[in-house]
PDB file of N, CA and C in Angstrom:
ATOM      1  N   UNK A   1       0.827  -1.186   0.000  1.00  0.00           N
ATOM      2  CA  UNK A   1       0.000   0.000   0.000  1.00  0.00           C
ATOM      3  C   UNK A   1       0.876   1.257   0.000  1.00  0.00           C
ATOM      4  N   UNK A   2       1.981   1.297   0.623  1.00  0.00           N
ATOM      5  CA  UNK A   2       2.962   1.952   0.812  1.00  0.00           C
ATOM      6  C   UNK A   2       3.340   2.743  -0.367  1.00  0.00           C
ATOM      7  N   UNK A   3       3.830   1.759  -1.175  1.00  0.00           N
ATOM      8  CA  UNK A   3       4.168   1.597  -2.820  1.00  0.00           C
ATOM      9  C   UNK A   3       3.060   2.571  -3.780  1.00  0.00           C
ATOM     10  N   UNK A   4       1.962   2.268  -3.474  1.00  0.00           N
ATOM     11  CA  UNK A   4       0.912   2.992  -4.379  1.00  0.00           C
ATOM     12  C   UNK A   4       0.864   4.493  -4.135  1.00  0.00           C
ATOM     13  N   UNK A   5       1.152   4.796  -3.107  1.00  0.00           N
ATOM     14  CA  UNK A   5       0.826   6.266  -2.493  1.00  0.00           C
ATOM     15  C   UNK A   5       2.393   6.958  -2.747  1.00  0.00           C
ATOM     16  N   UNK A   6       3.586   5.938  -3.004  1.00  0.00           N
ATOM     17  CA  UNK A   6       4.683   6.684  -3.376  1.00  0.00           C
ATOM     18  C   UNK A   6       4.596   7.179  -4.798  1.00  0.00           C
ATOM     19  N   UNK A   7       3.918   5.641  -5.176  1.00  0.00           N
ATOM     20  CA  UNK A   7       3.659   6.250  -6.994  1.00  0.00           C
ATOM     21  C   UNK A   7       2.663   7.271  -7.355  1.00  0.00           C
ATOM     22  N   UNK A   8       1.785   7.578  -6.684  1.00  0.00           N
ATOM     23  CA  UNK A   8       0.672   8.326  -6.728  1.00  0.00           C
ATOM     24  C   UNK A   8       1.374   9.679  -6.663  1.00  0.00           C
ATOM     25  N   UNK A   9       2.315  10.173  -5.502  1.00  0.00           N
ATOM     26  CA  UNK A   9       3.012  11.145  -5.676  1.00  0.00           C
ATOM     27  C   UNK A   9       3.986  11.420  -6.540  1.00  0.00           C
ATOM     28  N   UNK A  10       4.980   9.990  -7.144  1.00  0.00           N
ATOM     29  CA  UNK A  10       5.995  10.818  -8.156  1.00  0.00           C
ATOM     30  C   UNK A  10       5.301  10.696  -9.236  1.00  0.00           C
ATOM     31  N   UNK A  11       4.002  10.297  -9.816  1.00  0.00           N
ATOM     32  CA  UNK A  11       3.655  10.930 -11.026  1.00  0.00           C
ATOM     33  C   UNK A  11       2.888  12.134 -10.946  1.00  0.00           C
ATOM     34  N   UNK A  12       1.938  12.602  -9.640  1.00  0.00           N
ATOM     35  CA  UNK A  12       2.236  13.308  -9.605  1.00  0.00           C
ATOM     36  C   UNK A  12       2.901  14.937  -9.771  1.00  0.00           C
ATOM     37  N   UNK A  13       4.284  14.308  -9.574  1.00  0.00           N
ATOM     38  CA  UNK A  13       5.402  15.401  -8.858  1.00  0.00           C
ATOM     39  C   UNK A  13       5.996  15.479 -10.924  1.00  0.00           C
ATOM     40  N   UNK A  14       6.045  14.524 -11.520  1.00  0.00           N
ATOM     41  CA  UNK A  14       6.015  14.432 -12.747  1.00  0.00           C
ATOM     42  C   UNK A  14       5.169  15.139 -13.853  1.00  0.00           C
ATOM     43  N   UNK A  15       4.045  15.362 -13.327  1.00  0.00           N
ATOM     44  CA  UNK A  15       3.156  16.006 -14.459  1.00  0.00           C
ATOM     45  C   UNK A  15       3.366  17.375 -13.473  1.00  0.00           C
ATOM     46  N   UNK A  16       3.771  17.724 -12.585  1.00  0.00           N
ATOM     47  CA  UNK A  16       3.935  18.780 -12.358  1.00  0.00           C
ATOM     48  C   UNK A  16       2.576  20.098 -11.531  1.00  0.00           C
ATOM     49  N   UNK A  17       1.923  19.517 -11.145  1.00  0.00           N
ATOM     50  CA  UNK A  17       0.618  19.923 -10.965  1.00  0.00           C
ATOM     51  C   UNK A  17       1.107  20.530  -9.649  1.00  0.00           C
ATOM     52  N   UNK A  18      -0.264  21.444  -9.033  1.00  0.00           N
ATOM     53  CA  UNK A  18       0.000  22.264  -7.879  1.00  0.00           C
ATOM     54  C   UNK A  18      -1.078  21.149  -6.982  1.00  0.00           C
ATOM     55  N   UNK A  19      -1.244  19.691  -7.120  1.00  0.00           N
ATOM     56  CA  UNK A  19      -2.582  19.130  -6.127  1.00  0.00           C
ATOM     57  C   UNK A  19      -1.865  17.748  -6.434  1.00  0.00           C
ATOM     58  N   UNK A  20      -1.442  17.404  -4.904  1.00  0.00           N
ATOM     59  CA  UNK A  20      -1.162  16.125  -5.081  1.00  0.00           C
ATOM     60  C   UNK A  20      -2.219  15.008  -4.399  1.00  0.00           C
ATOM     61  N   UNK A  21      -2.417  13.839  -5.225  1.00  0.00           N
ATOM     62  CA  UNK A  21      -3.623  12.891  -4.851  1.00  0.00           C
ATOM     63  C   UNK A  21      -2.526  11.600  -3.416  1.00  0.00           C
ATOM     64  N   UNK A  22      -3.266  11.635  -2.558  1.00  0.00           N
ATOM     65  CA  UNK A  22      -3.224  11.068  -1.281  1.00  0.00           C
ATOM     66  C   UNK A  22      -3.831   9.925  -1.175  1.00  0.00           C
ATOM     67  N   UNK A  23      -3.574   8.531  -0.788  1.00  0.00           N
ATOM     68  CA  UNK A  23      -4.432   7.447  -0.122  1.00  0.00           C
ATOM     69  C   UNK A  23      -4.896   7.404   1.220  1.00  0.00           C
ATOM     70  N   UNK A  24      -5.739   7.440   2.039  1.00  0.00           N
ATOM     71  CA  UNK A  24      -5.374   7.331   3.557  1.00  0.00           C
ATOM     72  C   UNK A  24      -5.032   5.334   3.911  1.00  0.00           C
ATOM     73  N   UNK A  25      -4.324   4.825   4.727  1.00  0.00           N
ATOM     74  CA  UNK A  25      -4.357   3.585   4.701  1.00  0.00           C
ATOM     75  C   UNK A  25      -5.082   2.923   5.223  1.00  0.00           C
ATOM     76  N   UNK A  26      -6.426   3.628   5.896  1.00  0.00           N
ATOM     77  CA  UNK A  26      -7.350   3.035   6.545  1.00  0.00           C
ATOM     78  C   UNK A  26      -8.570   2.663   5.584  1.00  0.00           C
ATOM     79  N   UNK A  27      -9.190   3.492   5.216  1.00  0.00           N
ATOM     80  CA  UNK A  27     -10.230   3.344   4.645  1.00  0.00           C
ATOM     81  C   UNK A  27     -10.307   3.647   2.780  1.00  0.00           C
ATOM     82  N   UNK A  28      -8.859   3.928   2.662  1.00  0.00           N
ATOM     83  CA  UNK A  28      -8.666   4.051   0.966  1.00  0.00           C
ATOM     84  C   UNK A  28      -9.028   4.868  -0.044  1.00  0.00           C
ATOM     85  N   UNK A  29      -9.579   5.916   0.842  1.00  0.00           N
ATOM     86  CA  UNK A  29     -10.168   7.114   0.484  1.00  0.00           C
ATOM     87  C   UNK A  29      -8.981   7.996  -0.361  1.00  0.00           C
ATOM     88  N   UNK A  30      -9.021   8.106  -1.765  1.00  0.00           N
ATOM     89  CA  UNK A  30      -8.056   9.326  -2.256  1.00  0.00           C
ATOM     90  C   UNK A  30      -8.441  10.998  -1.968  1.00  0.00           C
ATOM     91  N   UNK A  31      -7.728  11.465  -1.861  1.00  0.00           N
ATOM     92  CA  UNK A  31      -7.842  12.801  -1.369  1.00  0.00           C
ATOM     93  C   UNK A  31      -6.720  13.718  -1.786  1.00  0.00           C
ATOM     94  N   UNK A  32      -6.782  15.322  -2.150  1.00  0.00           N
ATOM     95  CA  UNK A  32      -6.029  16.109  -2.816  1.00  0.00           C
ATOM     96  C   UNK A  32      -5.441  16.617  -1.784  1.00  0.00           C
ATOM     97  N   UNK A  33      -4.635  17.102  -1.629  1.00  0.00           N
ATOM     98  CA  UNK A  33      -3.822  17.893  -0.836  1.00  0.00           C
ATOM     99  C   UNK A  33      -2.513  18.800  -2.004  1.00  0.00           C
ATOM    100  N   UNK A  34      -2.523  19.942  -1.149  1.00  0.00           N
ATOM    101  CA  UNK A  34      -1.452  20.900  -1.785  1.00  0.00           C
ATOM    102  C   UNK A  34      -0.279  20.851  -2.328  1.00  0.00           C
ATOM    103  N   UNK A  35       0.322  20.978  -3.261  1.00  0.00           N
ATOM    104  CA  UNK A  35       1.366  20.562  -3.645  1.00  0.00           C
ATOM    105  C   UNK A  35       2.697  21.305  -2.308  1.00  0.00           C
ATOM    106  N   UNK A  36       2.684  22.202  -2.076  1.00  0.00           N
ATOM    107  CA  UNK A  36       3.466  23.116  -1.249  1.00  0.00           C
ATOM    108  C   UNK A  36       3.375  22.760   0.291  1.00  0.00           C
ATOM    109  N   UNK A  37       2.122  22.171   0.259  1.00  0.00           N
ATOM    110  CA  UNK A  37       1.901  21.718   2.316  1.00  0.00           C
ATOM    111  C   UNK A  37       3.200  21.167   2.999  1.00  0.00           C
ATOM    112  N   UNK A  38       3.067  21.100   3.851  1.00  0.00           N
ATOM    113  CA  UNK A  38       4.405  20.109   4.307  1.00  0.00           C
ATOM    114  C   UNK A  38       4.076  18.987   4.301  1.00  0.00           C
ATOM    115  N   UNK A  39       2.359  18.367   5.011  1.00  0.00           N
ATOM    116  CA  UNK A  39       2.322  17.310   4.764  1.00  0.00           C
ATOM    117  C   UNK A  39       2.697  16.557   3.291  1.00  0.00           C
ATOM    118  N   UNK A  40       2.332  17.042   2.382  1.00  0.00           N
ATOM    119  CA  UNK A  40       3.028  16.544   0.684  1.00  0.00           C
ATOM    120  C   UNK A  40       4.515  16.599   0.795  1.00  0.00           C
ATOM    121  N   UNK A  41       5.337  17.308   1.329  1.00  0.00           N
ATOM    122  CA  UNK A  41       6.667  17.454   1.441  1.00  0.00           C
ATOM    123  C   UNK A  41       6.898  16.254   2.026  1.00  0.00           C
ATOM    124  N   UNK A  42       6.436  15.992   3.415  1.00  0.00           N
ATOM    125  CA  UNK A  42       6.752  14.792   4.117  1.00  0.00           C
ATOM    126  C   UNK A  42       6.511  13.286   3.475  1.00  0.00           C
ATOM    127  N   UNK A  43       5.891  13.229   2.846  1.00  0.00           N
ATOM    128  CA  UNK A  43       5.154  12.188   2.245  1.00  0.00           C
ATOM    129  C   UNK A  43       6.088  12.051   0.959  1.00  0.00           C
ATOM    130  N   UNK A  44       6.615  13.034  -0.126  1.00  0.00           N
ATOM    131  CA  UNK A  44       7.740  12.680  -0.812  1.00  0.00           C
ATOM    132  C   UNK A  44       9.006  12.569  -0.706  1.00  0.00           C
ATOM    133  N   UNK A  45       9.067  13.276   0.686  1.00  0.00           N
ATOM    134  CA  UNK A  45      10.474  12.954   0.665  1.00  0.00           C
ATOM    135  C   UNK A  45      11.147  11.926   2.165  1.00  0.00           C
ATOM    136  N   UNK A  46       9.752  11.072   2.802  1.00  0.00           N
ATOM    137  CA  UNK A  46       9.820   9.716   3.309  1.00  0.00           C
ATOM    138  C   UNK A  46       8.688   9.063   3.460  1.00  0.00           C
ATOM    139  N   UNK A  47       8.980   8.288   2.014  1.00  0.00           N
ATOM    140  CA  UNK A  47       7.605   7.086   1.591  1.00  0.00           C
ATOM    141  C   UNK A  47       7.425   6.326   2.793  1.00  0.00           C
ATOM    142  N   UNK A  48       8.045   6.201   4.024  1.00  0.00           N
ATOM    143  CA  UNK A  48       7.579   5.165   4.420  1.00  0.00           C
ATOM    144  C   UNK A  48       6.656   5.639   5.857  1.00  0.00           C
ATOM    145  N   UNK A  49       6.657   6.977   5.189  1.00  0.00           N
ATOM    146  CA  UNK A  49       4.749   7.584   6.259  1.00  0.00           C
ATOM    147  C   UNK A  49       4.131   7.379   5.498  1.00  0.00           C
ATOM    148  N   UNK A  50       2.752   7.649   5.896  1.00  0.00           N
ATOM    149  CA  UNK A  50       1.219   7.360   5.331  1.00  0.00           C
ATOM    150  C   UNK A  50       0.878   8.535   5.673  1.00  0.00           C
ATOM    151  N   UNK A  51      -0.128   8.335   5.057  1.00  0.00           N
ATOM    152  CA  UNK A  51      -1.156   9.892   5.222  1.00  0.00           C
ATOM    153  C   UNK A  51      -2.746   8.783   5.719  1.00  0.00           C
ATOM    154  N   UNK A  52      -3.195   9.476   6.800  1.00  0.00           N
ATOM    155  CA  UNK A  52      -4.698   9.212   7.164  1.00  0.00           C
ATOM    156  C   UNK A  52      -5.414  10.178   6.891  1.00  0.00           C
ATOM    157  N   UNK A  53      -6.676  10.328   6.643  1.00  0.00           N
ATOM    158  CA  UNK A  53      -7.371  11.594   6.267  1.00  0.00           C
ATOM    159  C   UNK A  53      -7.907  11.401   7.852  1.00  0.00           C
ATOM    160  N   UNK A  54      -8.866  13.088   7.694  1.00  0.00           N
ATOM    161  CA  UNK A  54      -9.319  13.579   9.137  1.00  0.00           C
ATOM    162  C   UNK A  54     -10.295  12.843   9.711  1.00  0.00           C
ATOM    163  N   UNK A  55     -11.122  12.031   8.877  1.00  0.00           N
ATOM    164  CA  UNK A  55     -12.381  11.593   9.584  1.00  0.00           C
ATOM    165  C   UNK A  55     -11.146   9.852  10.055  1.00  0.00           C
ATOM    166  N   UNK A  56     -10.560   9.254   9.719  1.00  0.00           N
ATOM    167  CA  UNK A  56      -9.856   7.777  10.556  1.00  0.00           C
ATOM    168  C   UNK A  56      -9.316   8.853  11.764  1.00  0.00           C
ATOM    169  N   UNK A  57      -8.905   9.791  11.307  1.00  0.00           N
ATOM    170  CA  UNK A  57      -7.504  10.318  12.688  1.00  0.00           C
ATOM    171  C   UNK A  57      -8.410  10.868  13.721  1.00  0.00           C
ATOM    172  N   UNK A  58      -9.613  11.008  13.642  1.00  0.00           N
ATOM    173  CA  UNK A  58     -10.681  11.232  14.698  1.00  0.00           C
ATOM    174  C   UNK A  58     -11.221  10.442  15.505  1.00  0.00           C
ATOM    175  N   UNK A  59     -11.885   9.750  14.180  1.00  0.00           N
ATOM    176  CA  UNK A  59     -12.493   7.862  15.011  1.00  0.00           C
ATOM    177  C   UNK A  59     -11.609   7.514  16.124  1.00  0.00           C
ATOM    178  N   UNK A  60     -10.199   7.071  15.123  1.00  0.00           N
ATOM    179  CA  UNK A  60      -9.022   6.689  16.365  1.00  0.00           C
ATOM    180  C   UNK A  60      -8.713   6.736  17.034  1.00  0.00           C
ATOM    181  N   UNK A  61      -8.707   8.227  17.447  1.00  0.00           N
ATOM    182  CA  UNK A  61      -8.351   9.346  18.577  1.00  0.00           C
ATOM    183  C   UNK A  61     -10.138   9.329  19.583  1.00  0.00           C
ATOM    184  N   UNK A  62     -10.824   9.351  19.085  1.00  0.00           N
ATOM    185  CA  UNK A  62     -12.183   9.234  19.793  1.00  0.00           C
ATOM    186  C   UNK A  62     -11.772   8.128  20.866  1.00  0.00           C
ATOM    187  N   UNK A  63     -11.872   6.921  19.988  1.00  0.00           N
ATOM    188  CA  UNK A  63     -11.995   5.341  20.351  1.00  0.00           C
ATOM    189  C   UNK A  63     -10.833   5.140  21.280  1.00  0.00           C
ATOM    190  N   UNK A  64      -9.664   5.887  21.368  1.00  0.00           N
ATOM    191  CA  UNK A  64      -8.711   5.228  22.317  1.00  0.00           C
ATOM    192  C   UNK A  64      -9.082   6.284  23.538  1.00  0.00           C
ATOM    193  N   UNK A  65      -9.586   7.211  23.514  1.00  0.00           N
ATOM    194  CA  UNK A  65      -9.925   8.092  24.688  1.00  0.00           C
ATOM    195  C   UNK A  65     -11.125   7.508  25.267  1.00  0.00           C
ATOM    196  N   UNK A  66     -11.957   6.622  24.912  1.00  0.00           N
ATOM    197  CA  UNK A  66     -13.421   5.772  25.323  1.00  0.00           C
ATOM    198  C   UNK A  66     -12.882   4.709  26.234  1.00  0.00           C
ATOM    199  N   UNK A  67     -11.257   3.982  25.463  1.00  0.00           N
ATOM    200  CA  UNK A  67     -10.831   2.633  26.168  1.00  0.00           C
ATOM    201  C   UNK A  67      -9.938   3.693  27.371  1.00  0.00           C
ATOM    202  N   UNK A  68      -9.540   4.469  27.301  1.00  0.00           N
ATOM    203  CA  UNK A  68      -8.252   5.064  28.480  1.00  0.00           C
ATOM    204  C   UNK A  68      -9.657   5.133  29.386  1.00  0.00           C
ATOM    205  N   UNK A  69     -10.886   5.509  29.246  1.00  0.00           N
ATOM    206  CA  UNK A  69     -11.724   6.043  30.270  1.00  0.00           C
ATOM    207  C   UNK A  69     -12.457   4.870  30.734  1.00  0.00           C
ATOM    208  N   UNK A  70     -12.446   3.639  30.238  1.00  0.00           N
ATOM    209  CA  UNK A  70     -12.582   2.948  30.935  1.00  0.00           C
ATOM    210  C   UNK A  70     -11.654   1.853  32.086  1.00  0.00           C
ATOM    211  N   UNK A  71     -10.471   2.480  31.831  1.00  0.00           N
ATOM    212  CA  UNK A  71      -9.410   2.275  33.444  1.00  0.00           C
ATOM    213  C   UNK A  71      -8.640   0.973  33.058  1.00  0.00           C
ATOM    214  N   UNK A  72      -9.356   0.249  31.880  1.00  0.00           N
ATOM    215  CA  UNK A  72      -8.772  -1.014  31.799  1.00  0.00           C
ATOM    216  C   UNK A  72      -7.146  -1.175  31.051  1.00  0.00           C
ATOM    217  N   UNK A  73      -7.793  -0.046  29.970  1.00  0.00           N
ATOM    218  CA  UNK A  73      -7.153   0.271  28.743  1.00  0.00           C
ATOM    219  C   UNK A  73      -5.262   1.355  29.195  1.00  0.00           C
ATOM    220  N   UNK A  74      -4.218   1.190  29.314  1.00  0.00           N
ATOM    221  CA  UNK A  74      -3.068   1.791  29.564  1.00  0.00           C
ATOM    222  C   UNK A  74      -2.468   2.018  28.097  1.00  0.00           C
ATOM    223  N   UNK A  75      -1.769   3.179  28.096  1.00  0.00           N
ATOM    224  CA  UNK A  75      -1.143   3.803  26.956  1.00  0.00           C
ATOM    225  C   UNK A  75       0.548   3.699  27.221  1.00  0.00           C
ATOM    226  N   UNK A  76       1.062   2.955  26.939  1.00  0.00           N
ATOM    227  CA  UNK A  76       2.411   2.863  27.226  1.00  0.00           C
ATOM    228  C   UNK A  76       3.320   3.653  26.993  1.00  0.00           C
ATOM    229  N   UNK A  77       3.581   4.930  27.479  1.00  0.00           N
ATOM    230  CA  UNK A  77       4.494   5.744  27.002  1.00  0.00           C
ATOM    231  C   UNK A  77       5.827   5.914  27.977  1.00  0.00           C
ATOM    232  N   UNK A  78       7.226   6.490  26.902  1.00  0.00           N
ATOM    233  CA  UNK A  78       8.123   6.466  27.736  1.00  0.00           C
ATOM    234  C   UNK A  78       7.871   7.587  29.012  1.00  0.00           C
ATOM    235  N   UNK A  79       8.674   7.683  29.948  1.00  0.00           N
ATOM    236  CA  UNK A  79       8.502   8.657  30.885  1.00  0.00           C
ATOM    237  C   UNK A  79       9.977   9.147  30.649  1.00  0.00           C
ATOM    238  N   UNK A  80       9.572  10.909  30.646  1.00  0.00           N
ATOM    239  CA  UNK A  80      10.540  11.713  30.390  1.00  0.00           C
ATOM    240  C   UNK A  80      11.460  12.100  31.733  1.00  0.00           C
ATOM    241  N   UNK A  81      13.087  11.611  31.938  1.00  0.00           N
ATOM    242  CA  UNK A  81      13.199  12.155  33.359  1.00  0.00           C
ATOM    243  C   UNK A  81      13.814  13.756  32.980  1.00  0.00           C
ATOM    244  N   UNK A  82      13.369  14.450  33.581  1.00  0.00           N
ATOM    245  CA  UNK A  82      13.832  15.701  33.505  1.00  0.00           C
ATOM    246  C   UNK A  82      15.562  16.312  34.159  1.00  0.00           C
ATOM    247  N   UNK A  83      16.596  16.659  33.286  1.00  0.00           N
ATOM    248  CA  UNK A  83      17.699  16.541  34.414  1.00  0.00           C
ATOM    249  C   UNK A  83      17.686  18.403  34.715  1.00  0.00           C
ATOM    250  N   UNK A  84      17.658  17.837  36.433  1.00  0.00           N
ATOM    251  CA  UNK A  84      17.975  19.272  37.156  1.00  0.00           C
ATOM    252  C   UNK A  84      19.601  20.013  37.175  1.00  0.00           C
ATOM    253  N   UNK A  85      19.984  20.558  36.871  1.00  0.00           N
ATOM    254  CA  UNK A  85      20.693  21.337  36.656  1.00  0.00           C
ATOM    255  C   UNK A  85      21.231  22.135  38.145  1.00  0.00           C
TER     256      UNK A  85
END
């Protein structure tokens, strides 16, 4: 899937256009985005991000704040030690 959304951008970046076409990897939805954005910057110049559009990056973000609130659900993150000086 990876592969398709790299090719999607260097042809693209080839015909030269100011609107580059996007996959999200969730739901497969193509979508335009700016040629100049950063997100398009990021995306050509390291294929091996994805782009999600706004309505998956919501659901997602909804749905893991439903499981954290039910107490069961833990988010494993590193813990930052702060050095005192």
């Amino acid at each position: 899937m990876n592969t398709m959304i790299y090719v999607i951008l260097v042809l693209s970046s080839i015909i030269g256009g100011l609107i580059v076409k996007v996959q999200c990897v969730i739901c497969d939805r193509i979508e335009e985005i700016d040629d100049d954005s950063p997100l398009a910057k990021m995306l050509r110049n390291r294929p091996i991000h994805t782009f999600m559009c706004q309505e998956c990056h919501d659901r997602i973000s909804q749905k893991t704040k439903e499981r954290l609130a039910t107490g069961k659900f833990r988010l494993y993150r590193d813990k930052k030690d702060e050095e005192e000086w």
